[in-house]
Protein backbone atom coordinates (compact mmCIF):
# COMPACT_ATOMS: atom_id res chain seq x y z
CA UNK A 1 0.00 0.00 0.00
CA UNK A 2 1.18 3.80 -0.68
CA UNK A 3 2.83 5.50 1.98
CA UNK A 4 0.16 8.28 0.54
CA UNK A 5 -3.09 7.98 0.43
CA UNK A 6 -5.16 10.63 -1.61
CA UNK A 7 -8.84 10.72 -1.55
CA UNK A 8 -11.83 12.87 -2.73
CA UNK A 9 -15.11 13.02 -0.82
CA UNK A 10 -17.22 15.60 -2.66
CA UNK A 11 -15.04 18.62 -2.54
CA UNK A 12 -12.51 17.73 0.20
CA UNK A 13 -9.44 15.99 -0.35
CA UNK A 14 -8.38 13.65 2.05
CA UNK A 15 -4.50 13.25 2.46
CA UNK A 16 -3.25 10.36 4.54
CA UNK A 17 -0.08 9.87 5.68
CA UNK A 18 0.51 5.56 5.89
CA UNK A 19 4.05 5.29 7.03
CA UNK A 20 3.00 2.80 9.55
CA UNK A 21 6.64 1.24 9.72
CA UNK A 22 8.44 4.63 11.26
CA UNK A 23 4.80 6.46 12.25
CA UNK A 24 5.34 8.47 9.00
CA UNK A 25 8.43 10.05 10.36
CA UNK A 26 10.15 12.46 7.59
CA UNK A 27 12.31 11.68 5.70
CA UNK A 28 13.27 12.98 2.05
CA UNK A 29 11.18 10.68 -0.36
CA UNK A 30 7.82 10.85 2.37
CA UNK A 31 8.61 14.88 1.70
CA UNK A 32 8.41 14.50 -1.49
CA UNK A 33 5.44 12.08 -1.67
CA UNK A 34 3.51 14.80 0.32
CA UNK A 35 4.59 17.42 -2.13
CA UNK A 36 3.64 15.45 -5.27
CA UNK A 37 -0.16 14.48 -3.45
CA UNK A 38 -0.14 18.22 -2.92
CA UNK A 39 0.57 19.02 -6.86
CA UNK A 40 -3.03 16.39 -7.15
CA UNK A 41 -4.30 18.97 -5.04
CA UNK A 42 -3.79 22.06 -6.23
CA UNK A 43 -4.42 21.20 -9.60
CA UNK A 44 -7.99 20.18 -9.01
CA UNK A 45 -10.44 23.26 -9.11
CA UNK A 46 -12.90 21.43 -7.76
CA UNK A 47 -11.05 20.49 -4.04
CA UNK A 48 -12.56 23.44 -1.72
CA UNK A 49 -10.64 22.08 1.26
CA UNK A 50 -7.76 19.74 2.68
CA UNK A 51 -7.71 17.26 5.42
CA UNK A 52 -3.90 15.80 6.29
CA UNK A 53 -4.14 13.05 9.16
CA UNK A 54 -2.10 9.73 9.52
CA UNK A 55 -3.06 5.81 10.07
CA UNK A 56 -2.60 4.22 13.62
CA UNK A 57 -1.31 5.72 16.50
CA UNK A 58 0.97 8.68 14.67
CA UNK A 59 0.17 11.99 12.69
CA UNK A 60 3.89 12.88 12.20
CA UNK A 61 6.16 11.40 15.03
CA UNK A 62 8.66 13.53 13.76
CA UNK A 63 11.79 14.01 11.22
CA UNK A 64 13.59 10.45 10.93
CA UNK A 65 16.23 10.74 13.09
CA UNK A 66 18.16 8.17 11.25
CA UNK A 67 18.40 10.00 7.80
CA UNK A 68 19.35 13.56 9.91
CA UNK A 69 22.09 12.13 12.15
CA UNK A 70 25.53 11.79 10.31
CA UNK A 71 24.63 15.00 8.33
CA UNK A 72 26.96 18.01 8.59
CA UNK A 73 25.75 21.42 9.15
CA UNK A 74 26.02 22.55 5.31
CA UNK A 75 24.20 19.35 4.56
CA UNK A 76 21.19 19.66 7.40
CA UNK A 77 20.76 23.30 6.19
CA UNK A 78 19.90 21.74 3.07
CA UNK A 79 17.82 19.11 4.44
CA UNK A 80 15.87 20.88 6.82
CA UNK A 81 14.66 23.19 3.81
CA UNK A 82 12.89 20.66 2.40
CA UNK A 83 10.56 20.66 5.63
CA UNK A 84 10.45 24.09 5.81
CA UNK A 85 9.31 24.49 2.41
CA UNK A 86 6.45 22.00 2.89
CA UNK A 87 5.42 23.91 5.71
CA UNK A 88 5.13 27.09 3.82
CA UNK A 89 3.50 25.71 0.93
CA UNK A 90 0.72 24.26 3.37
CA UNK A 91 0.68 27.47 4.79
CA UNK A 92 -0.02 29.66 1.58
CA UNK A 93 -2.57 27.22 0.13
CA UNK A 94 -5.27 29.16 -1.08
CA UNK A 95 -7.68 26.29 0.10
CA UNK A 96 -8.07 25.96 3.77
CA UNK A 97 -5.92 23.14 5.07
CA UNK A 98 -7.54 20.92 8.17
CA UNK A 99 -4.98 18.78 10.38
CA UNK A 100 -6.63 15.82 11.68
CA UNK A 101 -4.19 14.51 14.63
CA UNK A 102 -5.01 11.53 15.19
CA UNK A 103 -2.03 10.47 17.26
CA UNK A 104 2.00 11.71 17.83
CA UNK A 105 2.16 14.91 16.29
CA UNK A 106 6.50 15.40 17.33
CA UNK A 107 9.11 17.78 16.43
CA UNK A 108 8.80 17.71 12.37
CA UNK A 109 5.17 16.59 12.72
CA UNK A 110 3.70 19.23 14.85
CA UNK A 111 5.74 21.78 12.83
CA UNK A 112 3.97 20.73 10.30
CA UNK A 113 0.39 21.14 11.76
CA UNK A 114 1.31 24.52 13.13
CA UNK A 115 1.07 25.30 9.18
CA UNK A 116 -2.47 23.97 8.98
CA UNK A 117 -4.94 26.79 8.93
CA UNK A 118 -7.17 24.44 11.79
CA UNK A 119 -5.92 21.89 14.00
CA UNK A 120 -8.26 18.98 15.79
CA UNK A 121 -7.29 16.81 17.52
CA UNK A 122 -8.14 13.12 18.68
CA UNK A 123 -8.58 12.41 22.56
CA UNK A 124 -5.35 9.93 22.61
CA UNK A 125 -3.13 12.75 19.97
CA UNK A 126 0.14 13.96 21.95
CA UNK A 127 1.88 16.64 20.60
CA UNK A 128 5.19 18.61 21.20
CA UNK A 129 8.41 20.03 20.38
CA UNK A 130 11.25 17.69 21.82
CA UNK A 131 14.36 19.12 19.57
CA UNK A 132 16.06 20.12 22.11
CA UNK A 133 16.50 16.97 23.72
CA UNK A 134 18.45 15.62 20.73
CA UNK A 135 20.52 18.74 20.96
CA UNK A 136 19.16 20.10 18.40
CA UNK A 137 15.81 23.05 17.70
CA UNK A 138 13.17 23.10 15.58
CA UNK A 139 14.51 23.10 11.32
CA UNK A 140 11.12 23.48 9.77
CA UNK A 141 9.13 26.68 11.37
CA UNK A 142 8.07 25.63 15.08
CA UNK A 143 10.18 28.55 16.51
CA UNK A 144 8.13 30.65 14.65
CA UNK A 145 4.78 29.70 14.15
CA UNK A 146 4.20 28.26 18.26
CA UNK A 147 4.41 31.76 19.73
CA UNK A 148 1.42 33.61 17.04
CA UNK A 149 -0.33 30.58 18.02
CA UNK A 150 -0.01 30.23 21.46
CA UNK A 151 1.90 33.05 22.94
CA UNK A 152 5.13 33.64 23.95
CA UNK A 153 5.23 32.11 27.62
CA UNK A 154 3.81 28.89 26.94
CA UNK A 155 5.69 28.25 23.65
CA UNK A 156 9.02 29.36 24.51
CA UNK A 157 8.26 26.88 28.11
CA UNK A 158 7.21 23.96 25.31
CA UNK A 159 10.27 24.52 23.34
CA UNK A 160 12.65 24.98 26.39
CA UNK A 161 11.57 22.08 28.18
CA UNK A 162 11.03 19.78 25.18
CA UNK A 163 8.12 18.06 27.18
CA UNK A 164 4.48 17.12 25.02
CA UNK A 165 1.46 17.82 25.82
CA UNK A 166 -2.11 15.94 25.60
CA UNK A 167 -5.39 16.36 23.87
CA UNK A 168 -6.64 18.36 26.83
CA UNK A 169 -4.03 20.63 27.21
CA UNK A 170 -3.41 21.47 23.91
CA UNK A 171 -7.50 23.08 23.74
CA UNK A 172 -6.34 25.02 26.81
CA UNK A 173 -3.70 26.79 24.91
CA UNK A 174 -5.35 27.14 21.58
CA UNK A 175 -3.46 24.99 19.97
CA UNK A 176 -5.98 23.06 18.48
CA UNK A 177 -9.89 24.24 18.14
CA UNK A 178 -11.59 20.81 19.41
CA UNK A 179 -10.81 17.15 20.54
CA UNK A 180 -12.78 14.54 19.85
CA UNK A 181 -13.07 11.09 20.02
CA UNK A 182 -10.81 9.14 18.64
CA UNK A 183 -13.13 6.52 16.35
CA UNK A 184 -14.77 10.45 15.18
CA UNK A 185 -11.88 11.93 14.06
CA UNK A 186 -12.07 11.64 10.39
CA UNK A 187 -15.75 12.05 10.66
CA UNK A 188 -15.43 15.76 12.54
CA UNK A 189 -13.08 16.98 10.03
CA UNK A 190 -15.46 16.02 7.19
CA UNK A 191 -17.84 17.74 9.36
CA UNK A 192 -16.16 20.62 9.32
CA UNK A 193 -14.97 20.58 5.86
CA UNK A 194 -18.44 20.87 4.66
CA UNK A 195 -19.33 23.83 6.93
CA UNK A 196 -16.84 25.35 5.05
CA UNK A 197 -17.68 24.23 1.64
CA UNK A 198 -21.09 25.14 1.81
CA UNK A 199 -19.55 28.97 1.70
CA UNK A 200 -19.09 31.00 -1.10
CA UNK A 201 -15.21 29.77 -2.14
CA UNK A 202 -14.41 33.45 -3.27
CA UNK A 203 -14.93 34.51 0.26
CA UNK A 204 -13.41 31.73 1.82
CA UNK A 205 -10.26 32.09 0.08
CA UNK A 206 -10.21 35.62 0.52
CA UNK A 207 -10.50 35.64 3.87
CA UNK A 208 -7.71 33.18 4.27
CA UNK A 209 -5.95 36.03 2.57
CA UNK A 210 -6.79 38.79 5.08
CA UNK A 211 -6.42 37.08 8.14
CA UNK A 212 -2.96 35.48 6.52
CA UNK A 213 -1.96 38.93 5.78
CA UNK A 214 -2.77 40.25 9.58
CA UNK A 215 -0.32 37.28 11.06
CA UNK A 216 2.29 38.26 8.40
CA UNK A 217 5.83 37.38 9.52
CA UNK A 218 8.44 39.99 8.84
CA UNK A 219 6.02 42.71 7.77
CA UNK A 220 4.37 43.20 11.13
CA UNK A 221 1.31 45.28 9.14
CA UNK A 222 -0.34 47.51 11.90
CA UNK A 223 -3.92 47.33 12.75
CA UNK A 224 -4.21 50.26 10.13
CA UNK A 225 -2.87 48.36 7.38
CA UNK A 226 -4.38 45.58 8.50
CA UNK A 227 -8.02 46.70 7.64
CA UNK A 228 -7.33 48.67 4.17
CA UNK A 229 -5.88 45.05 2.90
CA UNK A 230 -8.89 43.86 4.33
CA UNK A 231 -10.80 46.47 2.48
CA UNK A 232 -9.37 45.86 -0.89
CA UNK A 233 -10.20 41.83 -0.64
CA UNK A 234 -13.37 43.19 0.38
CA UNK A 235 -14.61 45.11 -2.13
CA UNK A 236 -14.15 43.11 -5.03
CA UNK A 237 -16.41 40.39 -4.11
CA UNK A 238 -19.38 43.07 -4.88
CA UNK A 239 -18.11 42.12 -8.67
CA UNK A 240 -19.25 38.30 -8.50
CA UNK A 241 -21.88 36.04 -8.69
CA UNK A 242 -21.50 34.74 -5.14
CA UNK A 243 -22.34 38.07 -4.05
CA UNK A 244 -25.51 38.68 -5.50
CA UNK A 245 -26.43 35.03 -5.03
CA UNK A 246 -25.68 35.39 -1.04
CA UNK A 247 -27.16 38.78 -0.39
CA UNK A 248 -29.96 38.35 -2.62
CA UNK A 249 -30.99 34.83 -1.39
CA UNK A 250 -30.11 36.18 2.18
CA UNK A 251 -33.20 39.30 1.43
CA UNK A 252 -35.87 36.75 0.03
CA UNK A 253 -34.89 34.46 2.95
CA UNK A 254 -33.78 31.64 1.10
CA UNK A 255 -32.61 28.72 3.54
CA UNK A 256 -30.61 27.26 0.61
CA UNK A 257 -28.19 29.37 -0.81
CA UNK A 258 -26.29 27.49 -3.70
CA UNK A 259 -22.86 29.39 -4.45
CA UNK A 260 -21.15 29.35 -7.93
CA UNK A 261 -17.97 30.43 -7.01
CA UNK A 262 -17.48 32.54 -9.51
């Protein structure tokens, strides 16, 4: 069976991650495995949103260890771009991308969460940043993206400390939005998916831009800046379909608006 499984369920794509033998720890070729299922993705107009979650008891353990260790620091620097990059393409997806944790979500693998626009999270998941443990810190983002997430405090304590945290624990901090049971894991995010689907697409996507632009690394826009970009993704919906189909269906009370995205 494929270490990647790629599946379509009306207009969500499901990617799972079947790595059973090393709990889909990362390595190069699994990198680019997830890149190439991500080409099926974003070449498919029809895909409105992504679900990544893994088989048995791991999400993403982490990076494999044994492909990392002999490396020299020329060679890792290379290496760890490869997660990075991932990361960032997950991140600027124009559809909205849904992790489904449905186990250890370590090092690599929660770094690669932390790039999912939503994060739930099954009651048994366990997640964490252990790097520095090995000696090592975060290569693919987690420095960066676990403090806008969760604040300063608690992520530079998570990263300091190496220690992982539960299901329970992680919903305290806003890491992830909801847990639920394990054996409804797949079946929430579909859930969800759909809530989002049923949206005009236009929008959705363009207010994945906005609020993307507002947690801009590097730029730090002000609040000011903020709300004219807002403005300017704004006002162009008023020139689609979506837009009179929404506010005119929303007038004559319609209870089943039917976008065209377009």
């Amino acid at each position: 069976m494929s270490d990647i499984i790629l599946e379509k369920k009306g207009h969500t794509a499901i990617l799972t991650l079947n790595k059973k033998e090393t709990m889909n720890a990362l390595c190069s070729s699994f990198l680019a495995d997830i890149n190439t299922a991500l080409d099926d993705v974003e070449s498919d107009p029809e895909i409105y949103t992504l679900i990544i979650t893994g088989t048995g008891k791991s999400f993403i353990a982490g990076a494999d260890i044994e492909e990392m260790v002999n490396k020299t620091p020329d060679e890792i620097l290379e290496w760890s771009g490869l997660g990075s990059g991932l990361n960032l393409r997950i991140e600027s997806m124009q559809i909205p991308v849904i992790a489904a944790i449905n186990g250890y979500a370590l090092g690599g693998g929660l770094e690669l969460a932390l790039a999912c626009d939503i994060r739930i999270v099954s009651e048994s998941a366990r997640m964490g940043l252990p790097e520095v443990k090995l000696g090592v810190i975060c290569g693919a983002g987690g420095t960066q993206r676990l403090p806008e997430i969760v604040g300063e405090s608690i992520a530079k304590e998570m990263i300091f400390t190496g220690k992982s945290i539960n299901a329970g624990e992680a919903l305290k901090i806003g890491l992830v939005s909801r847990v639920v049971p394990s054996d409804k894991l797949l079946e929430e995010a579909l859930e969800l998916a759909l809530c989002i689907e049923k949206n005009g697409q236009l929008a959705v996507r363009a207010a994945k831009k906005a609020v993307d632009y507002g947690l801009a690394k590097g730029t730090s826009p002000s609040i000011e800046e903020g709300c004219i970009f807002e403005r300017k993704a704004f006002a162009p919906l008023f020139d689609t379909e979506d837009q009179k189909i929404g506010m005119g269906g929303f007038l004559r009370k319609e209870k089943d608006i039917v976008f065209k995205n377009k």
